[in-house]
N, C-alpha and C. Protein backbone atom coordinates (compact mmCIF):
# COMPACT_ATOMS: atom_id res chain seq x y z
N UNK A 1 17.25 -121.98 -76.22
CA UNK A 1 17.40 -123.26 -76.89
C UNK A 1 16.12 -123.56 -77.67
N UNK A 2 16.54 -124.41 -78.67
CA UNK A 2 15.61 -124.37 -79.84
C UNK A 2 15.49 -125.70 -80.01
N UNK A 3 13.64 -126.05 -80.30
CA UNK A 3 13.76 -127.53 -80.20
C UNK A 3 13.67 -127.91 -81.96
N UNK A 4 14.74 -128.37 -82.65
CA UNK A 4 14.69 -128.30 -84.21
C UNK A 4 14.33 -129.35 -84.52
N UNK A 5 13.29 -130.29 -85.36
CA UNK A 5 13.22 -131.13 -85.96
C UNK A 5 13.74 -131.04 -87.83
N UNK A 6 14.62 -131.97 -88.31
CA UNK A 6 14.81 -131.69 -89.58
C UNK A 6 14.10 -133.11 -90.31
N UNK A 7 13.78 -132.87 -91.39
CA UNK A 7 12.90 -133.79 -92.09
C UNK A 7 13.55 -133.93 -93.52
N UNK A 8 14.66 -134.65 -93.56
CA UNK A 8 15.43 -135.37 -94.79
C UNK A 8 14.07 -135.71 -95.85
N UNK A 9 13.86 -135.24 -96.60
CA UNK A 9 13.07 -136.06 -97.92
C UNK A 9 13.45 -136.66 -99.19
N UNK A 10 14.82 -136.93 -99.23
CA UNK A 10 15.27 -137.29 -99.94
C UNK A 10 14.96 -138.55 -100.57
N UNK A 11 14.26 -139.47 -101.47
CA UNK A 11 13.76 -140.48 -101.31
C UNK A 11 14.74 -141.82 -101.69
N UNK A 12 16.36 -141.44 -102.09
CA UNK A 12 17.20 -141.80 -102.24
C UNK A 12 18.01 -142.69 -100.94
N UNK A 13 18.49 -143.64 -100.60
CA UNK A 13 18.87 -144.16 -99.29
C UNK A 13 20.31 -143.74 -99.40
N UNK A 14 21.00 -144.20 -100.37
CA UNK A 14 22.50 -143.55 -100.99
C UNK A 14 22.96 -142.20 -100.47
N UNK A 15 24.07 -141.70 -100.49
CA UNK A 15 24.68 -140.81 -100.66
C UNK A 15 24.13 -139.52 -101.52
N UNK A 16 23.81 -138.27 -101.12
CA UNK A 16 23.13 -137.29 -101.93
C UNK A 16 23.17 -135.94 -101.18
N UNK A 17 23.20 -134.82 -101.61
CA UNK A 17 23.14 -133.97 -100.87
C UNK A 17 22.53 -133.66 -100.03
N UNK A 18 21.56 -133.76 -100.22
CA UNK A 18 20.39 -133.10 -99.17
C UNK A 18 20.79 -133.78 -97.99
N UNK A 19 21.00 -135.26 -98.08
CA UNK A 19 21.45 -136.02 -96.63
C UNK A 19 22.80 -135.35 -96.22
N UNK A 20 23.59 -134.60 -96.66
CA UNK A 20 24.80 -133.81 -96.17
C UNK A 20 24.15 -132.88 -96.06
N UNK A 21 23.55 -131.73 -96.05
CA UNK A 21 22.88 -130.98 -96.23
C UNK A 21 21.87 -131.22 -94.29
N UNK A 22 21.34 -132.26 -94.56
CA UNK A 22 20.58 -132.33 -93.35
C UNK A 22 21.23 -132.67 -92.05
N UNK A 23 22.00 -133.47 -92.55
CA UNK A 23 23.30 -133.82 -91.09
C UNK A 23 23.86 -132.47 -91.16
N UNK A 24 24.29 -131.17 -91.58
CA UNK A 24 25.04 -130.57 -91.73
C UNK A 24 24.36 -129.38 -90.82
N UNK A 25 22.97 -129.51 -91.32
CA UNK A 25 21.57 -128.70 -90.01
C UNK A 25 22.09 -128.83 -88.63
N UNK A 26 21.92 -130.36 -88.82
CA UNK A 26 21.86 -131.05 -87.19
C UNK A 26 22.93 -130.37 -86.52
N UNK A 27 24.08 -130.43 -87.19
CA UNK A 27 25.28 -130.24 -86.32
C UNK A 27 25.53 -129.17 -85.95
N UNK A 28 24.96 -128.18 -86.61
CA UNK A 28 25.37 -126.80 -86.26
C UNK A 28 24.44 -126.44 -85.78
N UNK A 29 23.00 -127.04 -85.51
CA UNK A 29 21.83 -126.95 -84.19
C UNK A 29 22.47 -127.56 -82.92
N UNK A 30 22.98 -128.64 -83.24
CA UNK A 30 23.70 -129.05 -81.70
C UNK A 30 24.51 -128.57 -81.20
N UNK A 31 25.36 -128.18 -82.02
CA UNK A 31 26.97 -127.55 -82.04
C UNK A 31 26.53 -126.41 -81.29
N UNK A 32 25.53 -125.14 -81.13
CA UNK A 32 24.71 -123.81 -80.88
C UNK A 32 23.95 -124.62 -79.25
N UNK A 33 23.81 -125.75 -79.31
CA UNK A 33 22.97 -125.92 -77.92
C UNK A 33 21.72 -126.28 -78.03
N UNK A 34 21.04 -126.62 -79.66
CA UNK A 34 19.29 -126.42 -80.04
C UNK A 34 19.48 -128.26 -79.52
N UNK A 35 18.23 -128.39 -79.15
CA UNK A 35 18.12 -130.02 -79.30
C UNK A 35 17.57 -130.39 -80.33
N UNK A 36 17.92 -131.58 -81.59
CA UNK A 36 17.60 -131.78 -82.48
C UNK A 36 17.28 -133.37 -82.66
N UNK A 37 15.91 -133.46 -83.45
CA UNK A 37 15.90 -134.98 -84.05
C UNK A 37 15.94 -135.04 -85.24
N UNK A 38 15.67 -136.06 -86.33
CA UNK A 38 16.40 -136.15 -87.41
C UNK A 38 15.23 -136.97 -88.19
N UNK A 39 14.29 -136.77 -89.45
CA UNK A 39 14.11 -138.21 -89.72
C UNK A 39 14.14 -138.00 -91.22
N UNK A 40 14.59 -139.33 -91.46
CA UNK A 40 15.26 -139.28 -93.23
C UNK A 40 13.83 -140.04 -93.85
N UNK A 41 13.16 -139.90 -94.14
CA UNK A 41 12.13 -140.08 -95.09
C UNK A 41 12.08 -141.66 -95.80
N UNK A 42 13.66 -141.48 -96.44
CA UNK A 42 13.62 -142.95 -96.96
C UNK A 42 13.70 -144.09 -96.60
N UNK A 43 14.20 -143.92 -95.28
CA UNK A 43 13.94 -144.77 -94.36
C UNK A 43 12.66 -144.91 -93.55
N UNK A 44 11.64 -144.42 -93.28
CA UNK A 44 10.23 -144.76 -93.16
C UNK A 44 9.47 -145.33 -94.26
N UNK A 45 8.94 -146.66 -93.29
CA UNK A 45 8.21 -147.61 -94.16
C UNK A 45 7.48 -147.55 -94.29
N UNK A 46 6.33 -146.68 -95.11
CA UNK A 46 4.48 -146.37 -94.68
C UNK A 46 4.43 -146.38 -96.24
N UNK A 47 2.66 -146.87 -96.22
CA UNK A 47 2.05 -146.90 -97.29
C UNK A 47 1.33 -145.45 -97.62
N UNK A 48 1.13 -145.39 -99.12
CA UNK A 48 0.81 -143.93 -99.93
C UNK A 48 -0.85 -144.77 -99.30
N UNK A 49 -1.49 -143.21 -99.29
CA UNK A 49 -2.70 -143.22 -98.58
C UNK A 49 -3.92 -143.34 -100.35
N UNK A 50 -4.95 -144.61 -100.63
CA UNK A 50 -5.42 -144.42 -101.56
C UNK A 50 -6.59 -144.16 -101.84
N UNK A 51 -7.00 -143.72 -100.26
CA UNK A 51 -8.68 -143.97 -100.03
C UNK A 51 -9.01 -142.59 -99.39
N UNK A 52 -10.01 -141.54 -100.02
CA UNK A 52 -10.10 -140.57 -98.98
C UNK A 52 -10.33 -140.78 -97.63
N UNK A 53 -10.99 -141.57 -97.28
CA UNK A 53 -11.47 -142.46 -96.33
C UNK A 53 -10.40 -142.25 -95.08
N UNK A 54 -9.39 -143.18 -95.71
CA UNK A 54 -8.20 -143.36 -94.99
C UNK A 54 -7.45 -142.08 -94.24
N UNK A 55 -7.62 -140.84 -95.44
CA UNK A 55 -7.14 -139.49 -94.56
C UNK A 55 -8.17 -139.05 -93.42
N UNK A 56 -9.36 -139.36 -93.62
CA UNK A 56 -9.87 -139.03 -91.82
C UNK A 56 -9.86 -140.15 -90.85
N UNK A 57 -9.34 -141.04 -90.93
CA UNK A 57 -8.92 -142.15 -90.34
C UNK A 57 -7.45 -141.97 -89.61
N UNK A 58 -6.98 -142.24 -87.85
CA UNK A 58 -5.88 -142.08 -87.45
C UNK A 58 -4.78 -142.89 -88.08
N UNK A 59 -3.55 -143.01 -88.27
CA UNK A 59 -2.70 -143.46 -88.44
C UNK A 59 -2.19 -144.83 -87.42
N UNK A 60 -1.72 -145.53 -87.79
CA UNK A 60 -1.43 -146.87 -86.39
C UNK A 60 0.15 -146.89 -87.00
N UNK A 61 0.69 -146.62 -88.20
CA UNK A 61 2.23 -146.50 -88.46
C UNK A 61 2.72 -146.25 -87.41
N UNK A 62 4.04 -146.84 -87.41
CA UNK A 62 4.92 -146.82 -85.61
C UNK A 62 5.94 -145.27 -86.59
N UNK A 63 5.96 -145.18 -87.54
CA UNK A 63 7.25 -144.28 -87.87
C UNK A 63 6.22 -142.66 -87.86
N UNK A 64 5.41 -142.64 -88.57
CA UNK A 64 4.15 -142.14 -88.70
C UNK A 64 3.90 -141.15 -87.35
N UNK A 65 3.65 -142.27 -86.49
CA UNK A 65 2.98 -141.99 -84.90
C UNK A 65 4.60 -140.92 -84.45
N UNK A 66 5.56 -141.72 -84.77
CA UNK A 66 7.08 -141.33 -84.32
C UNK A 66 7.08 -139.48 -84.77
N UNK A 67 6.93 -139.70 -85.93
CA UNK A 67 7.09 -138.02 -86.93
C UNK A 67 5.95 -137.43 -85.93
N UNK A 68 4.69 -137.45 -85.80
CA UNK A 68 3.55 -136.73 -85.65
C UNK A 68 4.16 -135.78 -83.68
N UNK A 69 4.95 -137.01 -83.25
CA UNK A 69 5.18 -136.56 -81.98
C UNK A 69 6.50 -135.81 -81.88
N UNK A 70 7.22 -135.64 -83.14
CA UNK A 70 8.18 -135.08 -83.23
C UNK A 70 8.08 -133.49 -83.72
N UNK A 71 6.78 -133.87 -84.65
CA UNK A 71 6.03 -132.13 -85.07
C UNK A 71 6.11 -131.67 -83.82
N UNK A 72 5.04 -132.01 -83.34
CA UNK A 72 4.27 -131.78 -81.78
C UNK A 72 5.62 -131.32 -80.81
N UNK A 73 6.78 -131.86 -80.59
CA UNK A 73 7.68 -131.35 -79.75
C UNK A 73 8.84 -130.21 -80.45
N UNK A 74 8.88 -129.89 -81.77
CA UNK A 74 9.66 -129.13 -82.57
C UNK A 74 8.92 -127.58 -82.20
N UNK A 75 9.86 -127.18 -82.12
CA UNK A 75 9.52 -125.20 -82.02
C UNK A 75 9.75 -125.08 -83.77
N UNK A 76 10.72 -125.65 -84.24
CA UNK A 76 11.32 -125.37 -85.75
C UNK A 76 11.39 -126.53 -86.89
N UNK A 77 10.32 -126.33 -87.72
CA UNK A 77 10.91 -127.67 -88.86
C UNK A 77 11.72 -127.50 -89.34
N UNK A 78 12.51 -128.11 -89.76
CA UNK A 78 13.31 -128.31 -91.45
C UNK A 78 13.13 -129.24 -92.63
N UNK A 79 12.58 -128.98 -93.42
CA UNK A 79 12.49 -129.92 -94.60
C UNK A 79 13.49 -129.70 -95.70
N UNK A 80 14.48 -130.73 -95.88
CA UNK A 80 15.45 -130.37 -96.80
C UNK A 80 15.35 -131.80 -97.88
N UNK A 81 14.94 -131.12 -99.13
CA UNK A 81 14.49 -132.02 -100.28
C UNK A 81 15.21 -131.99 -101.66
N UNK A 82 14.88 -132.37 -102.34
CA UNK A 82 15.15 -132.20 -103.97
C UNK A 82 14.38 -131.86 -105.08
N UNK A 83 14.44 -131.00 -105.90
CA UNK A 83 13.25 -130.58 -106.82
C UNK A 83 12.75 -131.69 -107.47
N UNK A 84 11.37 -131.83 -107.73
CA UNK A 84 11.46 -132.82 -108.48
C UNK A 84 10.50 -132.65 -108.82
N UNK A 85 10.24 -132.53 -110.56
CA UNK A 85 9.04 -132.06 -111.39
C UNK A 85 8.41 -130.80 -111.21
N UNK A 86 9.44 -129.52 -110.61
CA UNK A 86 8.97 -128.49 -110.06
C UNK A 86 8.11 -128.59 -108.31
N UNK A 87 8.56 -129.21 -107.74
CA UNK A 87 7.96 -129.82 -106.41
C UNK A 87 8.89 -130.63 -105.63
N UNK A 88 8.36 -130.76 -104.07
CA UNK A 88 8.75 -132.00 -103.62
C UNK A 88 8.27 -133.60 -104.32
N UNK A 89 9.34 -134.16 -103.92
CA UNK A 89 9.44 -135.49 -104.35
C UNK A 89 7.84 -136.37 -103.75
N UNK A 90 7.48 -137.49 -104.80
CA UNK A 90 6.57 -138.16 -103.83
C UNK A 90 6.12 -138.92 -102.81
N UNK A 91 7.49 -138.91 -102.35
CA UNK A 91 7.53 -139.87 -101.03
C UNK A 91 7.59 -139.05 -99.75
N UNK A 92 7.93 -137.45 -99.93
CA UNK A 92 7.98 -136.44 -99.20
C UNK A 92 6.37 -136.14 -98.87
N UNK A 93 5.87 -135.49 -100.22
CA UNK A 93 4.29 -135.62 -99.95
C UNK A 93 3.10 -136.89 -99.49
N UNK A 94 3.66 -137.86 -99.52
CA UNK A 94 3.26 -139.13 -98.93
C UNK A 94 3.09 -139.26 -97.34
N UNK A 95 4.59 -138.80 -97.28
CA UNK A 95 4.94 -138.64 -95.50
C UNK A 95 3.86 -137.80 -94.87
N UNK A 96 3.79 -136.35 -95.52
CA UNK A 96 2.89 -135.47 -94.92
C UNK A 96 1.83 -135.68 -94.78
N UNK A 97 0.76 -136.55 -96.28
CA UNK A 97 -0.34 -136.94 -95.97
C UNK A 97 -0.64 -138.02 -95.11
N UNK A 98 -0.06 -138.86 -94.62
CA UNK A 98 -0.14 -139.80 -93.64
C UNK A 98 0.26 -138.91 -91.96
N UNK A 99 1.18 -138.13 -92.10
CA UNK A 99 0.94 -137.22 -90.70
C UNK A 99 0.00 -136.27 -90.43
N UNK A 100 -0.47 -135.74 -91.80
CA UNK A 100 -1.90 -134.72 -91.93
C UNK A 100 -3.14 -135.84 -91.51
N UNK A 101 -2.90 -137.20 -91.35
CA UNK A 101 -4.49 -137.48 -91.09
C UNK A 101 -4.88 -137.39 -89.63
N UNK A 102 -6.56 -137.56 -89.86
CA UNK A 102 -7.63 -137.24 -88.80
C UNK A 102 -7.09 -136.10 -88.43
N UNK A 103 -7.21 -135.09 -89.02
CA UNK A 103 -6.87 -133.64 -89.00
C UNK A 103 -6.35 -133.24 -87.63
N UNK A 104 -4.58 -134.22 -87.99
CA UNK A 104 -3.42 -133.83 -87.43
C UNK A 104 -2.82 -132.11 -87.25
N UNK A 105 -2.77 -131.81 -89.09
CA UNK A 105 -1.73 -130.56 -88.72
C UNK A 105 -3.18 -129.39 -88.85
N UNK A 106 -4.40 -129.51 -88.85
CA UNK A 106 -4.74 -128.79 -89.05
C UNK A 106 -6.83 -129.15 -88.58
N UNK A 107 -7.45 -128.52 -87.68
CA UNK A 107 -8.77 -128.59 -87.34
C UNK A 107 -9.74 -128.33 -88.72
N UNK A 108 -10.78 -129.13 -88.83
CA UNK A 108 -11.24 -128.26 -90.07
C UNK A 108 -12.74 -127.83 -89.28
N UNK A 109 -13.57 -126.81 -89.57
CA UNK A 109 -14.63 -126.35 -89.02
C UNK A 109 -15.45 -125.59 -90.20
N UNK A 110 -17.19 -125.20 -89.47
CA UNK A 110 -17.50 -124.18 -90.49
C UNK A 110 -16.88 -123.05 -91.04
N UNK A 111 -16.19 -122.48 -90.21
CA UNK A 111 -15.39 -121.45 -89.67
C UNK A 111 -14.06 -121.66 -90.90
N UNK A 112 -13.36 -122.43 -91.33
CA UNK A 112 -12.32 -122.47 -91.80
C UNK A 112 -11.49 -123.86 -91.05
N UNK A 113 -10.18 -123.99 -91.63
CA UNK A 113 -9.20 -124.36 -90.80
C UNK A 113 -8.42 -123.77 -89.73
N UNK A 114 -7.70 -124.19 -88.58
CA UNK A 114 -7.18 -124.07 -87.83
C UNK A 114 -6.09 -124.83 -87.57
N UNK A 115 -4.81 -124.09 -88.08
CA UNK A 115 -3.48 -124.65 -87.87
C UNK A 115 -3.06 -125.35 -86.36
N UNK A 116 -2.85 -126.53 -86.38
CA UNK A 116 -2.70 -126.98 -85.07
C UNK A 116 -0.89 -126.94 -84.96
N UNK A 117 -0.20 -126.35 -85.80
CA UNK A 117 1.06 -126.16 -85.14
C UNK A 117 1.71 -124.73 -85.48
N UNK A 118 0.11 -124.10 -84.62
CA UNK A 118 0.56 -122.54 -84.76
C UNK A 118 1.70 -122.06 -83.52
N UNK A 119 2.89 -121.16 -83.69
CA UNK A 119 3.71 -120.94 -82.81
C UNK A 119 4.97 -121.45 -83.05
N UNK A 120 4.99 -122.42 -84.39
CA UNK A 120 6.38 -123.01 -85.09
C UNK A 120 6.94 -122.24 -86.24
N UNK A 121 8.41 -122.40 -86.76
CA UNK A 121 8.81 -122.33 -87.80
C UNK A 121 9.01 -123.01 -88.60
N UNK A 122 9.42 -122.54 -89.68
CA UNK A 122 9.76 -123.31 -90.95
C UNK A 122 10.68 -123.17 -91.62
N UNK A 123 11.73 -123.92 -92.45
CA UNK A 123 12.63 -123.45 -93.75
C UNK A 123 12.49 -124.61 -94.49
N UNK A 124 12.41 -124.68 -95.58
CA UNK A 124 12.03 -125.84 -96.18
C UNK A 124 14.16 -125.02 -96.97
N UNK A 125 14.87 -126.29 -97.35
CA UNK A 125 16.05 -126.10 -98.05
C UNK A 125 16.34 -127.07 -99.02
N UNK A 126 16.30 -126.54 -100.24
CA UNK A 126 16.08 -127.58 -101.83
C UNK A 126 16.99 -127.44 -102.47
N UNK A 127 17.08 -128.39 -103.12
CA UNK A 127 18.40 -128.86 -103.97
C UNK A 127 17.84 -128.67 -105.45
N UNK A 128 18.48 -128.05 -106.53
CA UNK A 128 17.73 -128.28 -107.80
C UNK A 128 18.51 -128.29 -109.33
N UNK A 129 18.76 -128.92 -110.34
CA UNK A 129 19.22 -129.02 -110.99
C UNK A 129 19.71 -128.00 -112.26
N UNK A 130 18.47 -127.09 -111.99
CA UNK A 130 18.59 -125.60 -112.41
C UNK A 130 19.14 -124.67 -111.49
N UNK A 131 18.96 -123.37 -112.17
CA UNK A 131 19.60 -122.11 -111.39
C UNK A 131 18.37 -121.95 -110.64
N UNK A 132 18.85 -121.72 -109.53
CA UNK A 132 17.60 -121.45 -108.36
C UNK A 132 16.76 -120.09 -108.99
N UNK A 133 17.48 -118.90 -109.24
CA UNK A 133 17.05 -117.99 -110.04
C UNK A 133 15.89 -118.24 -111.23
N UNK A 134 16.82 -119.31 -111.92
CA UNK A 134 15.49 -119.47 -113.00
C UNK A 134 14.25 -120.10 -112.86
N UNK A 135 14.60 -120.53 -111.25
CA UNK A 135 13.45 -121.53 -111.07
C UNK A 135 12.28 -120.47 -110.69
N UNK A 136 12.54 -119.42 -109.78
CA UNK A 136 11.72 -118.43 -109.13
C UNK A 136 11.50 -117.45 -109.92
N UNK A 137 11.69 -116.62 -111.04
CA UNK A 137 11.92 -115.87 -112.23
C UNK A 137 10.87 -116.90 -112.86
N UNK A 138 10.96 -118.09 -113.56
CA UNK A 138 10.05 -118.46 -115.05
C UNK A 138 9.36 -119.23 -114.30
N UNK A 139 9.65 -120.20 -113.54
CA UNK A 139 8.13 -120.71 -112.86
C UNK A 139 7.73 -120.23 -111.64
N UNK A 140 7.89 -119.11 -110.67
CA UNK A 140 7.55 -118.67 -109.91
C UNK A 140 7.61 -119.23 -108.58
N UNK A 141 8.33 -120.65 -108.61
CA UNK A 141 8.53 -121.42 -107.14
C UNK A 141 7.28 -121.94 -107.12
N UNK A 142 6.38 -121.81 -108.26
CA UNK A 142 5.04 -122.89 -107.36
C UNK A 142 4.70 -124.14 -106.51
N UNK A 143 5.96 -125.06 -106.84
CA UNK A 143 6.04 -125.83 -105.93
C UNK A 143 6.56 -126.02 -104.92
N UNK A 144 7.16 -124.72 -104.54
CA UNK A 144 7.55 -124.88 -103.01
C UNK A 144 6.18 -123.60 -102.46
N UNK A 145 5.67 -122.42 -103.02
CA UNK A 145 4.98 -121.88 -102.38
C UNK A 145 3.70 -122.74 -102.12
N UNK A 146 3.42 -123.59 -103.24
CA UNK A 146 1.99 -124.75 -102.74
C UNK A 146 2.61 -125.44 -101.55
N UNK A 147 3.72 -126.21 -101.05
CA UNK A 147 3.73 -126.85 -100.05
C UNK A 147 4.03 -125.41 -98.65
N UNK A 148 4.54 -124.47 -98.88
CA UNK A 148 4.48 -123.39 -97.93
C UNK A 148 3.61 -122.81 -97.37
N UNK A 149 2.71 -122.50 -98.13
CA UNK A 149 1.16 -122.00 -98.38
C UNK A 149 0.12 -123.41 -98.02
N UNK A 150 0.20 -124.35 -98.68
CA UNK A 150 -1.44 -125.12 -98.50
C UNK A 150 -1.05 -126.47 -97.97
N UNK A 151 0.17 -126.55 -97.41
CA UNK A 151 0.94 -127.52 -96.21
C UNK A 151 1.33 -127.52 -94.96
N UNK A 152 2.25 -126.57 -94.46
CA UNK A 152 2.74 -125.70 -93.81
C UNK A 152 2.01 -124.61 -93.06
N UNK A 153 1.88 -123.29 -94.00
CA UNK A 153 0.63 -122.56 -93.40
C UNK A 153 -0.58 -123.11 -92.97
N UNK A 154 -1.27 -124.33 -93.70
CA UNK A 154 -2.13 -124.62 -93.20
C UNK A 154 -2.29 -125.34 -91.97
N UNK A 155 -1.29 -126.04 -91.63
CA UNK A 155 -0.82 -126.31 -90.44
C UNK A 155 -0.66 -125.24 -89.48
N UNK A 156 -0.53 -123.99 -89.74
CA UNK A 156 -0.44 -122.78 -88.93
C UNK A 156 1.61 -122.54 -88.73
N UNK A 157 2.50 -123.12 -89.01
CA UNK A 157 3.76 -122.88 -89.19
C UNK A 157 3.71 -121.09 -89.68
N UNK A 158 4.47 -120.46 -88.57
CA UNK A 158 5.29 -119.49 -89.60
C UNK A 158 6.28 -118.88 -88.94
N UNK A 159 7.24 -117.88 -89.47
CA UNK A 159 6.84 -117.75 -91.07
C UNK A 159 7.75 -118.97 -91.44
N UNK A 160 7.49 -119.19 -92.51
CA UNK A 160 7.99 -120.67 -94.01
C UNK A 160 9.15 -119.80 -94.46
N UNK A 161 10.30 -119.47 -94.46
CA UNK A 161 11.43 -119.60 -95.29
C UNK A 161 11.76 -120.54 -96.20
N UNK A 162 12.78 -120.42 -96.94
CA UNK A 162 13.17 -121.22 -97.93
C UNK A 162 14.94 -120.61 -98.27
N UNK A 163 15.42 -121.51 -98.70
CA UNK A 163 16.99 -121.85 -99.15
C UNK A 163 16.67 -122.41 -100.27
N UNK A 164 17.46 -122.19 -101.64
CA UNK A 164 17.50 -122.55 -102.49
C UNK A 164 18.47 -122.75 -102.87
N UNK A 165 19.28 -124.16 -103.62
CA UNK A 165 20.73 -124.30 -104.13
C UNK A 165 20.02 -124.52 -105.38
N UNK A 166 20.52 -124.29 -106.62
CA UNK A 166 20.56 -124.25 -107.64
C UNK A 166 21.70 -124.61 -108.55
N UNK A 167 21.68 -125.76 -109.52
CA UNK A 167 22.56 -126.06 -110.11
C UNK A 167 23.84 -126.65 -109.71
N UNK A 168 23.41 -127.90 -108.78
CA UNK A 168 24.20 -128.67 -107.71
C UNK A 168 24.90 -129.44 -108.35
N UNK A 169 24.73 -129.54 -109.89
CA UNK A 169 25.47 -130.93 -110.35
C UNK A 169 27.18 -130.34 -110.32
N UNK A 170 27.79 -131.92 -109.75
CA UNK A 170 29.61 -131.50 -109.57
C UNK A 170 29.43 -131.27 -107.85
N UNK A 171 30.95 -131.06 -107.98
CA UNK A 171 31.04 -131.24 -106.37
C UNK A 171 32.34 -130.22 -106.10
N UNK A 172 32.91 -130.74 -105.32
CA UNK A 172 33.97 -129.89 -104.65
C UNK A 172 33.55 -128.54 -103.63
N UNK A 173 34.31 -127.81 -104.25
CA UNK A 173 33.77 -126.12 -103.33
C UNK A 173 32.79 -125.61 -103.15
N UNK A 174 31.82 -126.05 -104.33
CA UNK A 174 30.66 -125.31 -104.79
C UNK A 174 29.69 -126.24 -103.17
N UNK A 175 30.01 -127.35 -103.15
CA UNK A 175 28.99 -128.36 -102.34
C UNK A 175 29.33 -128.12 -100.96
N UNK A 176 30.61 -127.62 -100.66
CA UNK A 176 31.82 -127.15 -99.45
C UNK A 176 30.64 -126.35 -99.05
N UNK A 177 30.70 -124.90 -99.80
CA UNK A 177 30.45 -123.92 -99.35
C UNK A 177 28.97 -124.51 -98.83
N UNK A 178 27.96 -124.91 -99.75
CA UNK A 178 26.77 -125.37 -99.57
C UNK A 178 26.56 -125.76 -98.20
N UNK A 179 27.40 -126.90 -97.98
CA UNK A 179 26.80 -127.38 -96.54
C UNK A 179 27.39 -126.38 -95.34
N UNK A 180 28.36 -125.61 -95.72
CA UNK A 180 28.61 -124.89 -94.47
C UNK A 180 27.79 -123.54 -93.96
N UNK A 181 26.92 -123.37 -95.12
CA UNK A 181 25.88 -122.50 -94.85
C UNK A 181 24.97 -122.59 -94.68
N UNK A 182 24.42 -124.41 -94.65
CA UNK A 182 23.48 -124.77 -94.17
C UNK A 182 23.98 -125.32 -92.90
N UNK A 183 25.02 -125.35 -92.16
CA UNK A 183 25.26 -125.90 -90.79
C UNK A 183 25.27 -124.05 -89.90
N UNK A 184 25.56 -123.11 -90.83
CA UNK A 184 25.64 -121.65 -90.19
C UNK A 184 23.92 -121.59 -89.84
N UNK A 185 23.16 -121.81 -91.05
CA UNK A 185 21.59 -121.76 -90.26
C UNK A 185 21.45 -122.68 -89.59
N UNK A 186 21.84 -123.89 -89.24
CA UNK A 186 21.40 -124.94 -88.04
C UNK A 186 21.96 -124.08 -86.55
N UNK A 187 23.03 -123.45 -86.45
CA UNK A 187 23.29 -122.82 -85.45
C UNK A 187 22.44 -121.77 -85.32
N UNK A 188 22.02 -121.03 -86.29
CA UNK A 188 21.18 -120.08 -85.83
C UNK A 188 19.57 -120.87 -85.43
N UNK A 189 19.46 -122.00 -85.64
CA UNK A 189 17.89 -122.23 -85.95
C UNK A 189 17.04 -121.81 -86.74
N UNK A 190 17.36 -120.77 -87.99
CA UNK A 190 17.02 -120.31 -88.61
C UNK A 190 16.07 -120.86 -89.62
């Protein structure tokens, strides 16, 4: 049994894929036996951090404090988002820097950093308005390998997978198939 945390970033409260997409995780982690929690992003109320100051400073957010103890008990993340400007959205990266403070996901020393949630996984699973292909082909995924690489890894997570849907606009079969292969990796924990 697998302890899965999934992390909705959708910054939308409405109806949208990724929130089918992330319930669709859950169920087929539960459905398999994994224990799973859930937190949708847009629904946490925290302020964007404007002060360097403030990032070595602890957090007192009740939703904040909530996520940080949910890292801490997850064997497996999931972050399931939407492209946006070649990247996660900014309320996604908001979240993280308010759980990255007083060097939460990661020790810093002479020595380097030290991932403090070494021994976890990762899949980050994105939604994008282009062909996923063209996204990894002409821009190279930089914005998911920067949050994989200098988010994630640095936190010590591995390995970072990734799912890519590409060219989500419309619905029907195309969105069918979508979520049922993201509820096939919630059963695997994948």
């Amino acid at each position: 049994m697998t302890n899965v945390l999934v992390i909705d970033g959708h910054p939308d409260r409405g109806a949208a894929l990724c929130h089918a997409l992330a319930e669709a995780y859950v169920a087929g982690a539960r459905e398999a036996g994994h224990q799973t929690r859930l937190i949708r992003v847009a629904d946490a109320d925290f302020p964007l951090l404007r002060r360097a100051a403030d990032f070595e400073t602890p957090p007192d957010n009740p939703a904040i404090l909530e996520a940080r103890e949910d890292l801490v008990w997850a064997s497996h993340v999931v972050f399931v988002f939407p492209l946006w400007l070649g990247g996660a959205p900014s309320i996604l990266r908001g979240f993280l820097e308010q759980c990255a403070r007083a060097q939460f996901l990661a020790e810093i020393s002479s020595r380097g950093p030290r991932g403090k949630l070494r021994g976890k996984s990762a899949r980050m699973i994105v939604t994008m308005g282009a062909p996923s292909l063209f996204y990894r082909l002409v821009y190279g995924a930089f914005g998911l390998r920067a949050i994989a690489k200098s988010i994630l890894g640095f936190a010590g997570l591995a390995p970072v997978r990734s799912t890519l849907f590409g060219a989500i606009e419309g619905q029907g079969e195309a969105q069918a198939h979508r979520i049922a292969r993201v509820r096939e990796l919630g059963i695997a924990a994948a």
